[in-house]
Protein backbone atom coordinates (compact mmCIF):
# COMPACT_ATOMS: atom_id res chain seq x y z
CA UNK A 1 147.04 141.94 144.59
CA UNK A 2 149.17 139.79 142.93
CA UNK A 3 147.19 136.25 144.02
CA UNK A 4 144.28 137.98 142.89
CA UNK A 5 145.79 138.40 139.48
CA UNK A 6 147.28 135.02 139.96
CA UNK A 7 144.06 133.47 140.72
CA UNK A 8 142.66 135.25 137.63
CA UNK A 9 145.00 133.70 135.38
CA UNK A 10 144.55 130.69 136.02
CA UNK A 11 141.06 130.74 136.15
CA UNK A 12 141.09 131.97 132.21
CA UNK A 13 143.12 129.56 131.41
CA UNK A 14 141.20 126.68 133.27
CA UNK A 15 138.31 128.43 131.02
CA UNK A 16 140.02 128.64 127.55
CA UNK A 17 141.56 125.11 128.37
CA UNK A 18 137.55 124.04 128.94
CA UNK A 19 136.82 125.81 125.87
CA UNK A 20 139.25 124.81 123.74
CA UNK A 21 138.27 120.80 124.47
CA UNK A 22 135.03 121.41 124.06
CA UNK A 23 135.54 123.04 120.64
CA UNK A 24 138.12 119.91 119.99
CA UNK A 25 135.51 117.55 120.92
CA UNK A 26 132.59 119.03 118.75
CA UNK A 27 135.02 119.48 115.62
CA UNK A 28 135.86 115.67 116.38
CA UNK A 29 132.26 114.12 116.59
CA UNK A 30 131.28 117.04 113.73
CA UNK A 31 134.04 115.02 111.82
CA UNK A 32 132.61 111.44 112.70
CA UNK A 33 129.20 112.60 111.52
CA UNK A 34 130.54 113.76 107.97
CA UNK A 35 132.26 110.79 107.25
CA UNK A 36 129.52 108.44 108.84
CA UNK A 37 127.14 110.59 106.12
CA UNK A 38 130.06 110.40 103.12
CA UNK A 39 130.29 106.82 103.96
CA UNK A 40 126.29 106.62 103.87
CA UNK A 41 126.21 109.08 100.38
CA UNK A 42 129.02 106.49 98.94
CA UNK A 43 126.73 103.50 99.49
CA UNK A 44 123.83 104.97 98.22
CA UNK A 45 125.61 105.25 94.84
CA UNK A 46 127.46 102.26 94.22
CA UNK A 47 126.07 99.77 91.69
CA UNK A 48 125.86 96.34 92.72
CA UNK A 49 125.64 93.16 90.44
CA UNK A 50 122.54 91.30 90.94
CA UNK A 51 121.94 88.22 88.22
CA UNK A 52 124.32 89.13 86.03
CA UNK A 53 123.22 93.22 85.72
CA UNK A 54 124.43 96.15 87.44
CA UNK A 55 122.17 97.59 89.42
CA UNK A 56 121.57 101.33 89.05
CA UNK A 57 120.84 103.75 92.17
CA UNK A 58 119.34 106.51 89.85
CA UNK A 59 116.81 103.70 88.62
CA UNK A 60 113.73 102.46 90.26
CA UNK A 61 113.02 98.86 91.43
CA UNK A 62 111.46 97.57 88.80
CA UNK A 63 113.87 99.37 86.02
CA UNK A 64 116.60 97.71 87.79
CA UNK A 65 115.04 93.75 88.52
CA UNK A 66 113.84 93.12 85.18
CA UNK A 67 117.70 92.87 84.37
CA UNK A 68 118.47 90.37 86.77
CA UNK A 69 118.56 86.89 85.45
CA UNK A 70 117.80 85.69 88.53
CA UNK A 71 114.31 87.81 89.28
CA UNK A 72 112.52 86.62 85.75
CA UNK A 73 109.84 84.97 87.87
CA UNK A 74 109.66 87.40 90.68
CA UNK A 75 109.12 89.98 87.43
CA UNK A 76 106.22 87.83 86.03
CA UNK A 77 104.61 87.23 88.97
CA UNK A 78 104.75 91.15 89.96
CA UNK A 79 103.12 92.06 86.10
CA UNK A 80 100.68 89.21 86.91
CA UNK A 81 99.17 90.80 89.48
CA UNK A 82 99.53 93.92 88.19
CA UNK A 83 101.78 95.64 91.06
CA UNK A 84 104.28 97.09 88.12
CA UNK A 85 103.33 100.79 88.93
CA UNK A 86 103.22 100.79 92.84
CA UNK A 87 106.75 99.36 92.64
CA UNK A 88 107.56 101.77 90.02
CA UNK A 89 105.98 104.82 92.48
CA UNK A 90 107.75 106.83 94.95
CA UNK A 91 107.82 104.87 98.02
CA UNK A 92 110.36 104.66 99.01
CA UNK A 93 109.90 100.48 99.58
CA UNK A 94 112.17 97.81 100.84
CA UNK A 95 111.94 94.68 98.46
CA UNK A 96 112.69 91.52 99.87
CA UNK A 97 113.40 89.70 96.31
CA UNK A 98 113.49 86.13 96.14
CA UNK A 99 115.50 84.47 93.15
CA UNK A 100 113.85 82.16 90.64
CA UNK A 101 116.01 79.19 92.60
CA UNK A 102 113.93 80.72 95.89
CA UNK A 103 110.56 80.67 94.19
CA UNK A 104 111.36 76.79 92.68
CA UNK A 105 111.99 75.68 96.22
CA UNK A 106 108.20 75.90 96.55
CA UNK A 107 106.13 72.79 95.75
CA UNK A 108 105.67 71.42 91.89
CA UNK A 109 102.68 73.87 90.48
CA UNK A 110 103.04 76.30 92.46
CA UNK A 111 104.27 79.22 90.42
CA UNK A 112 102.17 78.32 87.78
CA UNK A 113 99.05 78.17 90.07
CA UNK A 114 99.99 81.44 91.53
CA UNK A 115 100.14 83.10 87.50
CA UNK A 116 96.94 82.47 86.63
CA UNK A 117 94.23 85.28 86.77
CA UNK A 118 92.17 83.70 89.43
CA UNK A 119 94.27 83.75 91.82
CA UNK A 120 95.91 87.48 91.17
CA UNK A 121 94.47 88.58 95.10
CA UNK A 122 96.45 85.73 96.33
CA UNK A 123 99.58 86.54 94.49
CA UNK A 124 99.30 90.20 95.35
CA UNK A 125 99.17 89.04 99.24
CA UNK A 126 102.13 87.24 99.23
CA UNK A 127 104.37 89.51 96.99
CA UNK A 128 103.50 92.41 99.20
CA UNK A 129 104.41 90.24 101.83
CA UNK A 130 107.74 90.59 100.45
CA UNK A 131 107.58 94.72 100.45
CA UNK A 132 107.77 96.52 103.93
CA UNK A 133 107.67 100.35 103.66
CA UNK A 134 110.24 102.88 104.24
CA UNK A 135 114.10 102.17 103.08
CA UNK A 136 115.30 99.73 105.47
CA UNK A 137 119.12 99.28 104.68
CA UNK A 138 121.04 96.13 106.50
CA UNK A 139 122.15 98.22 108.90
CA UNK A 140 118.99 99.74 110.41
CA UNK A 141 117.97 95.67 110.77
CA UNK A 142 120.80 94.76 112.57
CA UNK A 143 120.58 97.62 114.59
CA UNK A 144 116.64 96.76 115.07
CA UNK A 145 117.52 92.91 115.57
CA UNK A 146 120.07 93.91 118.20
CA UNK A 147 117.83 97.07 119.84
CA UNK A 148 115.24 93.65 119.79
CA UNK A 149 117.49 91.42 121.97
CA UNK A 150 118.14 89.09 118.79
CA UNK A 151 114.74 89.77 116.58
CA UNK A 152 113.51 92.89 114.85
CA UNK A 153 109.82 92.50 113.72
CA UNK A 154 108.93 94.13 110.27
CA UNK A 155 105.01 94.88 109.09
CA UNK A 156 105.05 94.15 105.75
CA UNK A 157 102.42 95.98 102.97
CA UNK A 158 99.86 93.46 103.21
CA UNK A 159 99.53 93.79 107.31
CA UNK A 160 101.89 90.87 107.93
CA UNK A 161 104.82 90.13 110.08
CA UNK A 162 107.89 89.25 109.19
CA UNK A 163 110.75 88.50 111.76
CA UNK A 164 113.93 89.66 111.32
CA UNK A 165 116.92 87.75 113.08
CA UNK A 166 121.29 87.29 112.75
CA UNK A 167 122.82 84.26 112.06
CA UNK A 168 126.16 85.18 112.20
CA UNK A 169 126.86 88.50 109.96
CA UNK A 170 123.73 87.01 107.79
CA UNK A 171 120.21 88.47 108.57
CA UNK A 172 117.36 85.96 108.32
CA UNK A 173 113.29 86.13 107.51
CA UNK A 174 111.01 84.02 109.39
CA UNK A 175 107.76 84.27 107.68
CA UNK A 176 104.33 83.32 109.09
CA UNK A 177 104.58 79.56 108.33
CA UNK A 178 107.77 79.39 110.02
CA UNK A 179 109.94 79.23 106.97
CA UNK A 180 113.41 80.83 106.81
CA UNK A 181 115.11 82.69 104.39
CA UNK A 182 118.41 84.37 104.19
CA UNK A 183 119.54 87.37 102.91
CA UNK A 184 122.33 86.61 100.23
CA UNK A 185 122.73 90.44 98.60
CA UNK A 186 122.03 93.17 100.70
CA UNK A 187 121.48 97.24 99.98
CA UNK A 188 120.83 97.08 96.54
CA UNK A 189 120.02 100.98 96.27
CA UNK A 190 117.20 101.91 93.96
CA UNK A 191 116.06 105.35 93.43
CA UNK A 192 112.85 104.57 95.01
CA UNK A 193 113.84 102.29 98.31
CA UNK A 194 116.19 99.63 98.35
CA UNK A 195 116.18 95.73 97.51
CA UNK A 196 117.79 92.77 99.47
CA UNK A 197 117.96 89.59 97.54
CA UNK A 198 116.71 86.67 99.76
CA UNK A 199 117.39 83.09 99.40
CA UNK A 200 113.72 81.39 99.81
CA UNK A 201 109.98 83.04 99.30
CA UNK A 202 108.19 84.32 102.33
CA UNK A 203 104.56 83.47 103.30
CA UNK A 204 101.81 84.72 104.86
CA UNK A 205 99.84 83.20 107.31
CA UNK A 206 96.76 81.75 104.85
């Protein structure tokens, strides 16, 4: 009689020992999800500096770029061909947003080609080159670009393909052409998507 009561002791405790881990392991990874989601909430509502202008979380995307010093051409070029409410709709979008250094890299004319009204269907394909839908924060590419042994491939809003790669802790574009750009400011939070300032324009294959 007694090993049997022996035998049951110990077998509750082997169970409330189980239990009790158990419990201490859920509460644990319970507590790594709440701060992984605090950390994610704190992100979403910082304000980042981008050409000289904070950049607002509660404010769409183009609320927040036509503050930035260094998007007045990206701006014009999105009123010239007349994209100013779908980036001002709900998406949400992910922006790749090249500076007006990135868009002077291109060759002499250029620009000014690209502005007039004749070629608005031209400049809508390559700025929604720049937009892939969804929010696509730095980490989800580097989690793609690593899930992608080393390249993440994004379809952009005008059917085109963008490759995403690392170089180093800096994510890269390869456009259709070949070209390379670099991301220089990432997660720039808008209240419709989010915005990653890139170095060089992306374009199409034309």
């Amino acid at each position: 009689m007694k090993i049997s009561n022996t035998i049951k002791l110990a077998t509750l405790a082997l169970t409330l020992g189980l239990t009790t881990s158990s419990f201490a392991q859920d509460g644990a990874m319970e507590m790594k999800k709440d701060k992984k989601m605090m950390k994610n909430e704190k992100m979403m509502m910082e304000t980042k500096m981008v050409g000289g202008a904070e950049m607002y979380p509660n404010k769409n995307i183009i609320e927040n770029a036509v503050n930035s010093k260094d998007h007045t051409t990206l701006v014009a070029a999105v009123k010239a061909a007349e994209l100013v409410e779908t980036l001002k709709g709900e998406g949400p979008f992910t922006v790749f947003a090249p500076t007006n250094e990135a868009f002077e890299k291109l060759p002499k004319g250029t620009v000014e080609t690209l502005l007039m009204a004749e070629n608005k269907a031209k400049l809508q394909s390559i700025l929604t080159y720049h937009v892939v839908a969804g929010k696509v924060s730095a980490m989800d590419l580097m989690k793609m670009i690593k899930d992608g042994n080393g390249k993440a491939e994004l379809t952009t809003v005008n059917g085109g393909t963008l490759t995403a790669m690392l170089k180093g802790k800096k994510v890269q574009l390869k456009d259709a052409a070949g070209n390379i750009s670099t991301v220089t400011i990432a997660d720039v939070n808008q209240s419709n998507g989010i915005i990653h300032v890139i170095d060089a324009v992306v374009l199409p294959g034309m």
